[in-house]
N, C-alpha and C. Protein backbone atom coordinates (compact mmCIF):
# COMPACT_ATOMS: atom_id res chain seq x y z
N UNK A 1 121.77 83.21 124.12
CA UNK A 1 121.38 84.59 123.86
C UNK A 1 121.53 85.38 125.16
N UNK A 2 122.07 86.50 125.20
CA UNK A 2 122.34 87.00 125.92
C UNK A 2 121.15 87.90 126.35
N UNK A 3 121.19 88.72 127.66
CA UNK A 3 120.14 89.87 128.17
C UNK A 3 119.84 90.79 127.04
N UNK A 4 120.81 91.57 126.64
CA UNK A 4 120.39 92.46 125.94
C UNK A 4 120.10 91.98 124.16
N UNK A 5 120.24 90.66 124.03
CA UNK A 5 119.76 90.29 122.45
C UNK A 5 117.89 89.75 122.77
N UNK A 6 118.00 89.77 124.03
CA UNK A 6 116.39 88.97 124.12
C UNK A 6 115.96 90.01 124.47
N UNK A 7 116.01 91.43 125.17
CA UNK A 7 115.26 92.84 125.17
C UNK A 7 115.18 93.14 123.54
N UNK A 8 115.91 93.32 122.79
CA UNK A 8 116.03 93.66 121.41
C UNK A 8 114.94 92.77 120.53
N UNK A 9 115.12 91.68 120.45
CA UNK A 9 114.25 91.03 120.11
C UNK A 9 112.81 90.93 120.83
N UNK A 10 112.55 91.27 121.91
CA UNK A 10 111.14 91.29 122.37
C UNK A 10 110.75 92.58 122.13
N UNK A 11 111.49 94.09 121.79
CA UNK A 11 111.20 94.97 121.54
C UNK A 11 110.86 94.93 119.97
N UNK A 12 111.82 94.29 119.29
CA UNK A 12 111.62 93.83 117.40
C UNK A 12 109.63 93.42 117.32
N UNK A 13 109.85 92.31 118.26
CA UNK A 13 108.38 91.85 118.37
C UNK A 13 107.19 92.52 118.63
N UNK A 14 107.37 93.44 119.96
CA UNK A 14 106.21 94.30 119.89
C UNK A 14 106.38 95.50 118.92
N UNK A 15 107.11 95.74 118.44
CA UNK A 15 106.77 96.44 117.12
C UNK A 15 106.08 96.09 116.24
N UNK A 16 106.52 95.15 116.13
CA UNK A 16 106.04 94.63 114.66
C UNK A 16 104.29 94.60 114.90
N UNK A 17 104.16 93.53 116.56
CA UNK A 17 102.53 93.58 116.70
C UNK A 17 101.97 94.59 116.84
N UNK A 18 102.32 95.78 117.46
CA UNK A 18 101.63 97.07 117.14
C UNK A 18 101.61 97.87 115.83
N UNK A 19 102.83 97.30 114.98
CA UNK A 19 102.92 97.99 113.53
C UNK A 19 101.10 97.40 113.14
N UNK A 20 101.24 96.14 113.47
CA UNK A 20 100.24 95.63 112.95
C UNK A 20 98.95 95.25 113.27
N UNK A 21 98.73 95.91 114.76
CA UNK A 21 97.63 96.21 114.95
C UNK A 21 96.97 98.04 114.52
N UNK A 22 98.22 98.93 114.55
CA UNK A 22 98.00 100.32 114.01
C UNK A 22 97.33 100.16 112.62
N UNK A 23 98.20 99.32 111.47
CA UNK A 23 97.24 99.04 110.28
C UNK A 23 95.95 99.12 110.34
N UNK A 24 95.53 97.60 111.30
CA UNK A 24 94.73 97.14 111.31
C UNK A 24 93.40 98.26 112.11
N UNK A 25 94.15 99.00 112.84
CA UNK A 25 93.07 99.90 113.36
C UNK A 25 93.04 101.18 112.02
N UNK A 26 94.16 101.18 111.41
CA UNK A 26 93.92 102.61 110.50
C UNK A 26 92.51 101.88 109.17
N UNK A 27 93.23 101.43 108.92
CA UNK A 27 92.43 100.39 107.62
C UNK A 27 90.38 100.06 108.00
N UNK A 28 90.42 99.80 109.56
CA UNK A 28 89.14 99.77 109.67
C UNK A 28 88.38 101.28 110.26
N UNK A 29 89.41 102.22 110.56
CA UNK A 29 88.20 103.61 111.06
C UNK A 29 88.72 103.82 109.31
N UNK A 30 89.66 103.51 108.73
CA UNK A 30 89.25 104.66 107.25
C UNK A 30 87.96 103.81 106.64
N UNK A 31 87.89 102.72 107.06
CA UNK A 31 86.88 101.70 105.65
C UNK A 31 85.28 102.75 106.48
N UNK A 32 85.13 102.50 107.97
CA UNK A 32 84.22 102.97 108.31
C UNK A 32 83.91 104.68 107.37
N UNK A 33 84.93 105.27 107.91
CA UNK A 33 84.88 106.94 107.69
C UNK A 33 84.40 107.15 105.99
N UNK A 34 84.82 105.90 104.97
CA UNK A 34 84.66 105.71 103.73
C UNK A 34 83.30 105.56 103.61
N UNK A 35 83.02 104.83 104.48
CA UNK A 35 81.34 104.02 104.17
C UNK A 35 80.17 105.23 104.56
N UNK A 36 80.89 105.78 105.24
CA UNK A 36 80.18 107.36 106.13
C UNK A 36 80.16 108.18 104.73
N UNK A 37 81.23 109.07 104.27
CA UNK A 37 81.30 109.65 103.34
C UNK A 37 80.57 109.26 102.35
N UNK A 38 80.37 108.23 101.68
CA UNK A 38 80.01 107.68 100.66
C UNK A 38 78.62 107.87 100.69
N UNK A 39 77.98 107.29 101.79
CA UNK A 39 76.55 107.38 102.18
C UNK A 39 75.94 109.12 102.60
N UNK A 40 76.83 109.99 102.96
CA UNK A 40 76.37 110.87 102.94
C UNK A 40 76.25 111.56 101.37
N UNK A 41 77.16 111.15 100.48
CA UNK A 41 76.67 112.00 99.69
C UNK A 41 76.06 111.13 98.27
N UNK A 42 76.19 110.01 98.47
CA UNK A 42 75.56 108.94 97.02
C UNK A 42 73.84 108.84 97.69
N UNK A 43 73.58 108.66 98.77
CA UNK A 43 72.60 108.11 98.92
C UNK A 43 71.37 108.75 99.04
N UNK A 44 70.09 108.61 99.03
CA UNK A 44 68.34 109.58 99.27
C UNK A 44 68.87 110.17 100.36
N UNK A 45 68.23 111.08 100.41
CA UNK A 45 68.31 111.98 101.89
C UNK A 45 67.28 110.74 102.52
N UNK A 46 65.74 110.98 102.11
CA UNK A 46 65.18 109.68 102.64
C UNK A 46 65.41 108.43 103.17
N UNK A 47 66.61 107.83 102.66
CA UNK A 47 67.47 106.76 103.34
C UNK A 47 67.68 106.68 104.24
N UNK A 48 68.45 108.02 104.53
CA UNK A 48 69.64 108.04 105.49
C UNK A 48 68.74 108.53 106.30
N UNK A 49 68.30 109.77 106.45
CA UNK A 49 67.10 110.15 107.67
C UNK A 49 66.35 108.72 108.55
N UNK A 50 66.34 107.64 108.09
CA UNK A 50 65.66 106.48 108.38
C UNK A 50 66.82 106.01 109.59
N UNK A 51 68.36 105.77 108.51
CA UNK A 51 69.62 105.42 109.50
C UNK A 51 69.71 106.23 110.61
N UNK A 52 70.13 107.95 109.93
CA UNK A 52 70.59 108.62 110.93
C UNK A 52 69.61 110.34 110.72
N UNK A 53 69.01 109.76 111.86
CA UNK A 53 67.70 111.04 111.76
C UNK A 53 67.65 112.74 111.88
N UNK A 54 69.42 113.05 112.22
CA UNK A 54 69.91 114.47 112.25
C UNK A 54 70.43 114.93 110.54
N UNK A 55 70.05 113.57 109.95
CA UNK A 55 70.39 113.83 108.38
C UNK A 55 69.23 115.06 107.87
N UNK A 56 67.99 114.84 108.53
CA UNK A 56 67.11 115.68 107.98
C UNK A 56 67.02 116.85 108.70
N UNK A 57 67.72 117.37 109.48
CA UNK A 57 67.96 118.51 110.11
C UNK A 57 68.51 119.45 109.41
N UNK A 58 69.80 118.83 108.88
CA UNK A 58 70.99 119.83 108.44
C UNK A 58 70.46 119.77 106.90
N UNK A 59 71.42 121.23 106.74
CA UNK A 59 71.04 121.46 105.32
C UNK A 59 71.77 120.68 104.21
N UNK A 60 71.67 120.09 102.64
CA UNK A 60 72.33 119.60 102.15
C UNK A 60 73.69 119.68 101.74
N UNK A 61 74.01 121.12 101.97
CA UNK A 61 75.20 121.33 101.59
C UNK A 61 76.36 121.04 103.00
N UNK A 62 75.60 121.08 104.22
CA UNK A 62 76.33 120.21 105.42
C UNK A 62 76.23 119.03 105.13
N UNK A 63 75.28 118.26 105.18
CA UNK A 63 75.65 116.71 104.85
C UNK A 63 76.89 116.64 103.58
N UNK A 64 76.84 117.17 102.65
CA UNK A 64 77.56 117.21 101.56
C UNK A 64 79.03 117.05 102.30
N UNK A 65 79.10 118.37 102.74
CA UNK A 65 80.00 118.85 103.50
C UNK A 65 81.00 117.77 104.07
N UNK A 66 79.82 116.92 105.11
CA UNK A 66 80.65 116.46 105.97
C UNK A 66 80.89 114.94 105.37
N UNK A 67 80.70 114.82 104.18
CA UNK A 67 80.52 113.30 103.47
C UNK A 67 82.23 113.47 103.26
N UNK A 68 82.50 114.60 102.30
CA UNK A 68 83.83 114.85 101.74
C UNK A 68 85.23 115.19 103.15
N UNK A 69 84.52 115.57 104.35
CA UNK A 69 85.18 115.32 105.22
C UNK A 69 85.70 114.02 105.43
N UNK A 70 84.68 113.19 105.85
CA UNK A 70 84.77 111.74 106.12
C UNK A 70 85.57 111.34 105.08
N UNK A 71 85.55 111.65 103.64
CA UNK A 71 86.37 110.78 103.01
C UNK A 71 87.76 111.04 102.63
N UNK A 72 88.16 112.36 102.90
CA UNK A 72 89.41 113.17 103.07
C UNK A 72 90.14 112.67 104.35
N UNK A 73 89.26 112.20 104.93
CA UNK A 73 89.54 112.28 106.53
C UNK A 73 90.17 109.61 106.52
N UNK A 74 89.36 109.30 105.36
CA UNK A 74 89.79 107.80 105.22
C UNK A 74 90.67 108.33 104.54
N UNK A 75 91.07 108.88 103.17
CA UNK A 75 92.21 108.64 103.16
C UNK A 75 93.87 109.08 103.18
N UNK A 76 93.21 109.97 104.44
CA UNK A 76 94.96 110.67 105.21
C UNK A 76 95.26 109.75 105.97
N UNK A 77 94.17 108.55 106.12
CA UNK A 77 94.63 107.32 107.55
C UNK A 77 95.37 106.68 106.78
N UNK A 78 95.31 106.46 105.54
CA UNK A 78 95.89 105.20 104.47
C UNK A 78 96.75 105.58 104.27
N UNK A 79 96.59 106.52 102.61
CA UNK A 79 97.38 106.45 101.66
C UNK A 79 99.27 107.38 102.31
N UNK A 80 99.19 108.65 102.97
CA UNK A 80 100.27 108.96 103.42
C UNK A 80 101.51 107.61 104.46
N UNK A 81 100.87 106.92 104.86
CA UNK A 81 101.65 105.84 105.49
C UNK A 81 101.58 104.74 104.16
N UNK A 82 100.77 104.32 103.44
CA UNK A 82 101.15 103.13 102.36
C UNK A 82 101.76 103.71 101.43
N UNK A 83 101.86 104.70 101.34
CA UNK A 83 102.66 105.35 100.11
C UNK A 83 104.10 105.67 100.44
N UNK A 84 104.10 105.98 101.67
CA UNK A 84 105.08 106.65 102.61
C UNK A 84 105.60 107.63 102.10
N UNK A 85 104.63 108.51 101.18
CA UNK A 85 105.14 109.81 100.52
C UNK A 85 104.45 110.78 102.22
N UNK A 86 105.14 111.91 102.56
CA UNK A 86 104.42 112.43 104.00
C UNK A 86 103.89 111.58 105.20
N UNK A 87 104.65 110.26 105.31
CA UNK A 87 103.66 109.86 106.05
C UNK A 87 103.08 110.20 107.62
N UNK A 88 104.11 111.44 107.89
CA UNK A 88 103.56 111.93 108.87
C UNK A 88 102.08 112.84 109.05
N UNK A 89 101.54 112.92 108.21
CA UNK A 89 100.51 113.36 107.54
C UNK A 89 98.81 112.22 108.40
N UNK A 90 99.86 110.68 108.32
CA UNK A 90 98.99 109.47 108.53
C UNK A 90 98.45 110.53 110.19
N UNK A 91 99.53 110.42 111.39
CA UNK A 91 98.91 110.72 112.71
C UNK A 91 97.95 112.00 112.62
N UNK A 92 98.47 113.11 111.92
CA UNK A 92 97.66 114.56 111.79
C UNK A 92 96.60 114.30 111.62
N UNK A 93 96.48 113.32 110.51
CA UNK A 93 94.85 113.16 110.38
C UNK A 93 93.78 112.32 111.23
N UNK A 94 95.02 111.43 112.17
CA UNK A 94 93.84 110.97 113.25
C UNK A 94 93.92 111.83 114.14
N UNK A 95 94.37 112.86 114.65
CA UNK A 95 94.16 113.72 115.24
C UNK A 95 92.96 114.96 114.91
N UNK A 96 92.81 115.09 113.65
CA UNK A 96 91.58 115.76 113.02
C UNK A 96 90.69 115.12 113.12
N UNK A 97 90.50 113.50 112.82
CA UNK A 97 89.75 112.91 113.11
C UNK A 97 89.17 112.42 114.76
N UNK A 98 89.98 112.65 115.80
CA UNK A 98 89.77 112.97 117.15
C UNK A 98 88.55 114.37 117.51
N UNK A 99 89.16 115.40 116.23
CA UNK A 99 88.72 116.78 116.96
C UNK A 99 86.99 116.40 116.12
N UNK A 100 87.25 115.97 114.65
CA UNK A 100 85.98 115.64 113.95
C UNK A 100 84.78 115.05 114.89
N UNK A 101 85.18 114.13 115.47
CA UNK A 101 84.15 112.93 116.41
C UNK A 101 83.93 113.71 117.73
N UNK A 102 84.75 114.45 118.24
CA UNK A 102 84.33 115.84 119.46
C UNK A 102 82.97 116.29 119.19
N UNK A 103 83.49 117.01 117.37
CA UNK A 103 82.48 118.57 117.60
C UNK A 103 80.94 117.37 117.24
N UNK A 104 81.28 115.75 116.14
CA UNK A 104 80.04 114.97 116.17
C UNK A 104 79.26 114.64 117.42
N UNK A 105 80.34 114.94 118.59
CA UNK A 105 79.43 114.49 119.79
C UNK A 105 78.60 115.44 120.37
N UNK A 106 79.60 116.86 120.14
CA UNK A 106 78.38 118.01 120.78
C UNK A 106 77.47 117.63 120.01
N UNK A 107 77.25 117.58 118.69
CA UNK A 107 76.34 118.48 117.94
C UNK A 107 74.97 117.07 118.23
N UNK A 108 75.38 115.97 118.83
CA UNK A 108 74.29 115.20 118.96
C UNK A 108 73.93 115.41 120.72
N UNK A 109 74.69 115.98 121.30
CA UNK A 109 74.45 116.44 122.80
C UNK A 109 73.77 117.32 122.39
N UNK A 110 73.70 118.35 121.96
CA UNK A 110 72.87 119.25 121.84
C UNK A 110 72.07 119.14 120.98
N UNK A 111 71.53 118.13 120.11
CA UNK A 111 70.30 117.64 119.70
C UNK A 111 69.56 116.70 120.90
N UNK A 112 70.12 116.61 122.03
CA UNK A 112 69.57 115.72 122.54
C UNK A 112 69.97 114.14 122.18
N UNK A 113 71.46 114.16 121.56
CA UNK A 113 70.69 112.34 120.81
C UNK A 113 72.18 111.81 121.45
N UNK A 114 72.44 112.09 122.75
CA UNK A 114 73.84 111.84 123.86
C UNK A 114 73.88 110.06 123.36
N UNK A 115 72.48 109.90 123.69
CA UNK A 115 72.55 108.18 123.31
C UNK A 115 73.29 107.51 122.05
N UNK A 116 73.52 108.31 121.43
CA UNK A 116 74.32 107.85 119.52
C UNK A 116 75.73 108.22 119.62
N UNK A 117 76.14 109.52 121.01
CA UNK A 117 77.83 109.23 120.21
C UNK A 117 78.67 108.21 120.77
N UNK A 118 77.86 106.96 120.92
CA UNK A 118 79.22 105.50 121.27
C UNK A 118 80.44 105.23 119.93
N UNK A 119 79.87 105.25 118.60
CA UNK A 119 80.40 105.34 117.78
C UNK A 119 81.11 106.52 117.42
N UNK A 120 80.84 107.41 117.81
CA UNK A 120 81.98 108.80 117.01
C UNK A 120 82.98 108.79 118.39
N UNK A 121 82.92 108.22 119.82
CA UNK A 121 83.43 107.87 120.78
C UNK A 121 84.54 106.52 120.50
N UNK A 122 84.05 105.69 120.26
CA UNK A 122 85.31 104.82 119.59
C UNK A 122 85.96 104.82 118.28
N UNK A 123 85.44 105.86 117.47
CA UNK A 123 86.10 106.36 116.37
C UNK A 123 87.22 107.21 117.03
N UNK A 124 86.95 108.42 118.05
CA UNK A 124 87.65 108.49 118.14
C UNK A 124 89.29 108.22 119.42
N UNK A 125 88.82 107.57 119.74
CA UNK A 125 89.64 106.61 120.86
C UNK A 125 90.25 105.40 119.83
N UNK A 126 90.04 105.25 118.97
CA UNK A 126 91.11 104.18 117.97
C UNK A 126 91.88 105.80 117.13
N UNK A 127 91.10 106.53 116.81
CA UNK A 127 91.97 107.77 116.19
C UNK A 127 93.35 108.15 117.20
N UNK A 128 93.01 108.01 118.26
CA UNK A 128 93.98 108.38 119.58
C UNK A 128 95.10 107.14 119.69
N UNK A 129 94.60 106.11 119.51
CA UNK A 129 95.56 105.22 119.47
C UNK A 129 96.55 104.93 117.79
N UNK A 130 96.01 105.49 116.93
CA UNK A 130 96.44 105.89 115.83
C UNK A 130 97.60 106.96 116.09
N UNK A 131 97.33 107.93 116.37
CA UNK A 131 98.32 109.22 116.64
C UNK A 131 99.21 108.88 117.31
N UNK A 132 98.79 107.95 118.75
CA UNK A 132 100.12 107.93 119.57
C UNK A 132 100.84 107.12 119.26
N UNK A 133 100.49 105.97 118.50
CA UNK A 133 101.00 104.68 117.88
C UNK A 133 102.14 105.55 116.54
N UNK A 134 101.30 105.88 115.93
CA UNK A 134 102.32 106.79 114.31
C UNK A 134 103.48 108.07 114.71
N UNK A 135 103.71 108.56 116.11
CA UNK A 135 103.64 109.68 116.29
C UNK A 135 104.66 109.27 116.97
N UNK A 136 104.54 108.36 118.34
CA UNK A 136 105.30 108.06 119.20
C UNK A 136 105.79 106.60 119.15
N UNK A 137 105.24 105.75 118.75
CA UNK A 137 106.15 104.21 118.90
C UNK A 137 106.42 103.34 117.68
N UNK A 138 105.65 103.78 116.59
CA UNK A 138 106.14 103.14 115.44
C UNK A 138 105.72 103.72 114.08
N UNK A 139 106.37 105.18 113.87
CA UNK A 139 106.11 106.03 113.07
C UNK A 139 106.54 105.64 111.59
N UNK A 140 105.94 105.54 110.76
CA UNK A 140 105.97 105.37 109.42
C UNK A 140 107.31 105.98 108.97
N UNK A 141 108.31 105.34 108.18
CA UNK A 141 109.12 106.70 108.06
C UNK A 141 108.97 106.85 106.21
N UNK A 142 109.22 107.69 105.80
CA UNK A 142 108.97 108.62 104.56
C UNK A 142 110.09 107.49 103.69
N UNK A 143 110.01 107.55 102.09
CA UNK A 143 110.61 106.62 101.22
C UNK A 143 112.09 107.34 101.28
């Protein structure tokens, strides 16, 4: 094998492992962002105030709000790349989901609750590696 068939092939390879770690990161912030959504709007307010205690702050139609975010927001990570109908659609939305986990961090900085955004912080730092991964090194391409 020559120089340039073993660059080709080690480039074949890290594709493929980043194809398949991008999955693997889209598949687990959408399951999370799913489990978010879901719980904001199936569950007691009482519940969740117990989990997450800025639940009883906001009014219901924000929690509402931001349930149907979260779940708009799982599945632009999925379905536009498994479908590969738009799948450029897949990075846009981790990029919304970047700006989403921002304004979640003010709004707990300015509750005072700085200590809670580790999670909307690595939500969105896998969202970032989502975008640059779909965007720039191994972009879904359309059917």
């Amino acid at each position: 094998m020559n120089k340039i068939d073993k660059e080709m092939t080690n480039q074949q390879k890290f594709s493929g492992t980043l194809h398949f770690a991008l999955w693997t990161a889209q598949v687990l912030l959408a399951a999370s962002m799913a489990w978010g959504g879901v719980m904001k709007l199936f569950y007691p307010a009482a519940q969740l105030s117990g989990m997450w205690p800025w639940t009883s702050a906001v009014s219901p139609a924000l929690l509402n709000f931001t349930g149907i975010v979260d779940l708009l927001g799982a599945a632009g990570l999925i379905l536009p790349a498994l479908t590969r109908i738009q799948p450029k659609l897949t990075p846009f939305t981790a990029c919304a989901v970047i700006m989403l986990m921002g304004c979640a961090s003010i709004f707990h900085i300015m509750r005072n609750e700085a200590s809670v955004i580790g999670a909307n912080v690595f939500f969105a730092l896998t969202a970032v590696f989502i975008a640059w991964g779909r965007f720039v090194k191994v972009p879904v391409l359309p059917k």
